[in-house]
C-alpha atoms as a PDB file:
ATOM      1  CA  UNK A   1      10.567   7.645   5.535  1.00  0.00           C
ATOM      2  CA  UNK A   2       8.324  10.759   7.070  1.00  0.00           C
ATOM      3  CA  UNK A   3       8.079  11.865  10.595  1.00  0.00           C
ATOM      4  CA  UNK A   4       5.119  13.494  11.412  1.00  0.00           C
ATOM      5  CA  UNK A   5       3.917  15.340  14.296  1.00  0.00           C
ATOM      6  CA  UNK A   6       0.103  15.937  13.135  1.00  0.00           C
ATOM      7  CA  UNK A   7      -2.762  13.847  11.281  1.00  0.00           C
ATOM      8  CA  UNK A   8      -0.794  12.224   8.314  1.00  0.00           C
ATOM      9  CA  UNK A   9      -2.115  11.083   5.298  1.00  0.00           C
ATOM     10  CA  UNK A  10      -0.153   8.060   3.954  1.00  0.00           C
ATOM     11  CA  UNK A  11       0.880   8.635   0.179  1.00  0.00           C
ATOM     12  CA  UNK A  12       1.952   5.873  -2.480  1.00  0.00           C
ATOM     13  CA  UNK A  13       5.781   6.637  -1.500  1.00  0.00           C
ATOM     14  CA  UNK A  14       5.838   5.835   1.775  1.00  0.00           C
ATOM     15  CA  UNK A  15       7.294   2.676   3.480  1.00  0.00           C
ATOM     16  CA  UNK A  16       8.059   3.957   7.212  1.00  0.00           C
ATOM     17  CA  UNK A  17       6.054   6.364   9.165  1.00  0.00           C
ATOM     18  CA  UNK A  18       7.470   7.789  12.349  1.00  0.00           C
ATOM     19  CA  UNK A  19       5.249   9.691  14.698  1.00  0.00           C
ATOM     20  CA  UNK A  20       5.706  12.141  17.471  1.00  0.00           C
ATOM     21  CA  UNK A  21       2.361  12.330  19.577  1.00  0.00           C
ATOM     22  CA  UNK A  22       4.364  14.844  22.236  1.00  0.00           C
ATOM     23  CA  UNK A  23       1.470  17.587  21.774  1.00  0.00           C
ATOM     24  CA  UNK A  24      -1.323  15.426  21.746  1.00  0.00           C
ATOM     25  CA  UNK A  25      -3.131  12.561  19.814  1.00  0.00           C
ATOM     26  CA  UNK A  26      -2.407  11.484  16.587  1.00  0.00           C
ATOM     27  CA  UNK A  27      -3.649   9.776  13.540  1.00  0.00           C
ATOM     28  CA  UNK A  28      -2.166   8.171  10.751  1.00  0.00           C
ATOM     29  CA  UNK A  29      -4.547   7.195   7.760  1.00  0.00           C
ATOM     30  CA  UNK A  30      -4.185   4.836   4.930  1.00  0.00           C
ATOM     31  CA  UNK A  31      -5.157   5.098   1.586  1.00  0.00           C
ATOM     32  CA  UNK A  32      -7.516   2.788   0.282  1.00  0.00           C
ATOM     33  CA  UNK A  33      -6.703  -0.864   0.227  1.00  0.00           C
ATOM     34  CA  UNK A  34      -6.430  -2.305  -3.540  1.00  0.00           C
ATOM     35  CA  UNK A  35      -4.221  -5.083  -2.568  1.00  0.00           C
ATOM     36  CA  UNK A  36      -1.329  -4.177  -4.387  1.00  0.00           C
ATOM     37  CA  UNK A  37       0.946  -5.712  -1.426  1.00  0.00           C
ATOM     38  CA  UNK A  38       2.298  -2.392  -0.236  1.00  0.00           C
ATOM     39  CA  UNK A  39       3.421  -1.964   3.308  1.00  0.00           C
ATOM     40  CA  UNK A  40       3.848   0.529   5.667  1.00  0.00           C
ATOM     41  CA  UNK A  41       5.611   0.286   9.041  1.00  0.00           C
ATOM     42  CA  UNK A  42       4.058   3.013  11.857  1.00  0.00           C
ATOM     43  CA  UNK A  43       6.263   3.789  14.669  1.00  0.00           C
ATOM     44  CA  UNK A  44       5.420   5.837  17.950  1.00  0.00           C
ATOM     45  CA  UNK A  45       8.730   8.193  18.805  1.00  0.00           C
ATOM     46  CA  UNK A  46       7.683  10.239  21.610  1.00  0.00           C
ATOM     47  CA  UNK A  47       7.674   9.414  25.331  1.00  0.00           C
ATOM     48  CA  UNK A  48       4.579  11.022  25.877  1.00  0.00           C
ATOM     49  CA  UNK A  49       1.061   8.928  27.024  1.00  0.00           C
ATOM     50  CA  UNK A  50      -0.906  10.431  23.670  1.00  0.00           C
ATOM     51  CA  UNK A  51      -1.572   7.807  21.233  1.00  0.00           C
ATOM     52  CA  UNK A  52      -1.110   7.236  17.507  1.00  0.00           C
ATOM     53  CA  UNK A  53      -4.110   5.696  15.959  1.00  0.00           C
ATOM     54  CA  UNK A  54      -3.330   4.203  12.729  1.00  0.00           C
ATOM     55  CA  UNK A  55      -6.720   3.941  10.872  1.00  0.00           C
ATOM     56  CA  UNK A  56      -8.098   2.936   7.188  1.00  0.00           C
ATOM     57  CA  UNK A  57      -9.523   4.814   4.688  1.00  0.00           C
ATOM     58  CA  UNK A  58     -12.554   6.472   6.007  1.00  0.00           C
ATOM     59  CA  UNK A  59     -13.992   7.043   3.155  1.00  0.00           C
ATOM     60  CA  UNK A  60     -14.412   3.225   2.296  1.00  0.00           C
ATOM     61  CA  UNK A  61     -15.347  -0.195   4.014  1.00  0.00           C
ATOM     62  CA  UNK A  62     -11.495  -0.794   4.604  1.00  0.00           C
ATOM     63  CA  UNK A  63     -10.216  -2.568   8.043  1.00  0.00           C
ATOM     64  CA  UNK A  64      -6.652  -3.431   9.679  1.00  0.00           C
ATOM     65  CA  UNK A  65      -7.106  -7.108  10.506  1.00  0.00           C
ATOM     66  CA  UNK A  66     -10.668  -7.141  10.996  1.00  0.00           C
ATOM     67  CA  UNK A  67     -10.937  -2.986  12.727  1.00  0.00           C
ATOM     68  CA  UNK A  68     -11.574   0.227  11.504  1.00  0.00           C
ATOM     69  CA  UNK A  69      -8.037   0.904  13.561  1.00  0.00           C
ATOM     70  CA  UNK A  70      -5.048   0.248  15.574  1.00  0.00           C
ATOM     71  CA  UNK A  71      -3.806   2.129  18.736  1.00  0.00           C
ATOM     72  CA  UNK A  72      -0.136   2.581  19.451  1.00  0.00           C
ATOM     73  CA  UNK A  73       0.577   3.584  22.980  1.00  0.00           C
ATOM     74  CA  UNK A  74       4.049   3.138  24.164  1.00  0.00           C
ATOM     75  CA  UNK A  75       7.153   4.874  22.954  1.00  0.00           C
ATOM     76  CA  UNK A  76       8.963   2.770  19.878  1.00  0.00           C
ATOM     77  CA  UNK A  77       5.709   0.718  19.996  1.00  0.00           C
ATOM     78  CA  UNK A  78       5.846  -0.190  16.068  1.00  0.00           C
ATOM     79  CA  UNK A  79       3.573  -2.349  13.698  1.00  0.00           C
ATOM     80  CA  UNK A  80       4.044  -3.122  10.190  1.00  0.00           C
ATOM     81  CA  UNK A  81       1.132  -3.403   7.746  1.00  0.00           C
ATOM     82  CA  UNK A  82       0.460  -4.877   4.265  1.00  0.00           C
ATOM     83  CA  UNK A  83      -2.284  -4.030   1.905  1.00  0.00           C
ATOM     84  CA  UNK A  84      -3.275  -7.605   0.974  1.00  0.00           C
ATOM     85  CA  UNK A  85      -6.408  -7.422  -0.655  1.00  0.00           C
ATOM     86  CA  UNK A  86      -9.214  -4.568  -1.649  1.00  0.00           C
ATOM     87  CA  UNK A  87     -10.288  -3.062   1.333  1.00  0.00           C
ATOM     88  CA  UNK A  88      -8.034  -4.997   3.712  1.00  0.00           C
ATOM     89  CA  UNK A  89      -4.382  -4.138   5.440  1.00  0.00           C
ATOM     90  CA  UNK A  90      -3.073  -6.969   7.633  1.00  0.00           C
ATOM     91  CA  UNK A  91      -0.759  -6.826  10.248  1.00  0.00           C
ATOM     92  CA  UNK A  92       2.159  -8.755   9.640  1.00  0.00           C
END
């Protein structure tokens, strides 16, 4: 579990990634997809109208169900993710 209150990198040891967009708007990225099955769980902490935009690798052709990203926009708005195949995360 990390909580976060700038651009976050996601790293192999993560599972649950809370984020605090009270200062402004956030991003969390993934690491490439490889389809290993990992999943990570994003949650939005603050009360604040900033966003957390969880997003793919950049660096590849990767996409969360079909997007380059997801926006989370509400407080305790929360979305869990699974890396189900190279270059794709679902939503699940």
């Amino acid at each position: 579990v990390n909580t976060a209150s700038s651009t976050y990198l996601e790293t192999l040891s993560d599972d649950c990634i809370y984020m605090d967009a009270t200062a402004g708007n956030r991003i969390v990225q993934f690491l490439p997809a490889t389809g290993s099955g990992r999943k990570r769980t994003v949650k939005k902490i603050d009360t604040s109208a900033h966003t957390v935009t969880v997003t793919a690798d950049t660096g590849s052709p990767d996409s969360i169900d079909w997007a380059p990203t997801r926006v989370l926009t509400t407080q305790g708005a929360v979305e869990t993710y699974q890396d189900a195949k190279a270059h794709t995360w679902y939503v699940i």
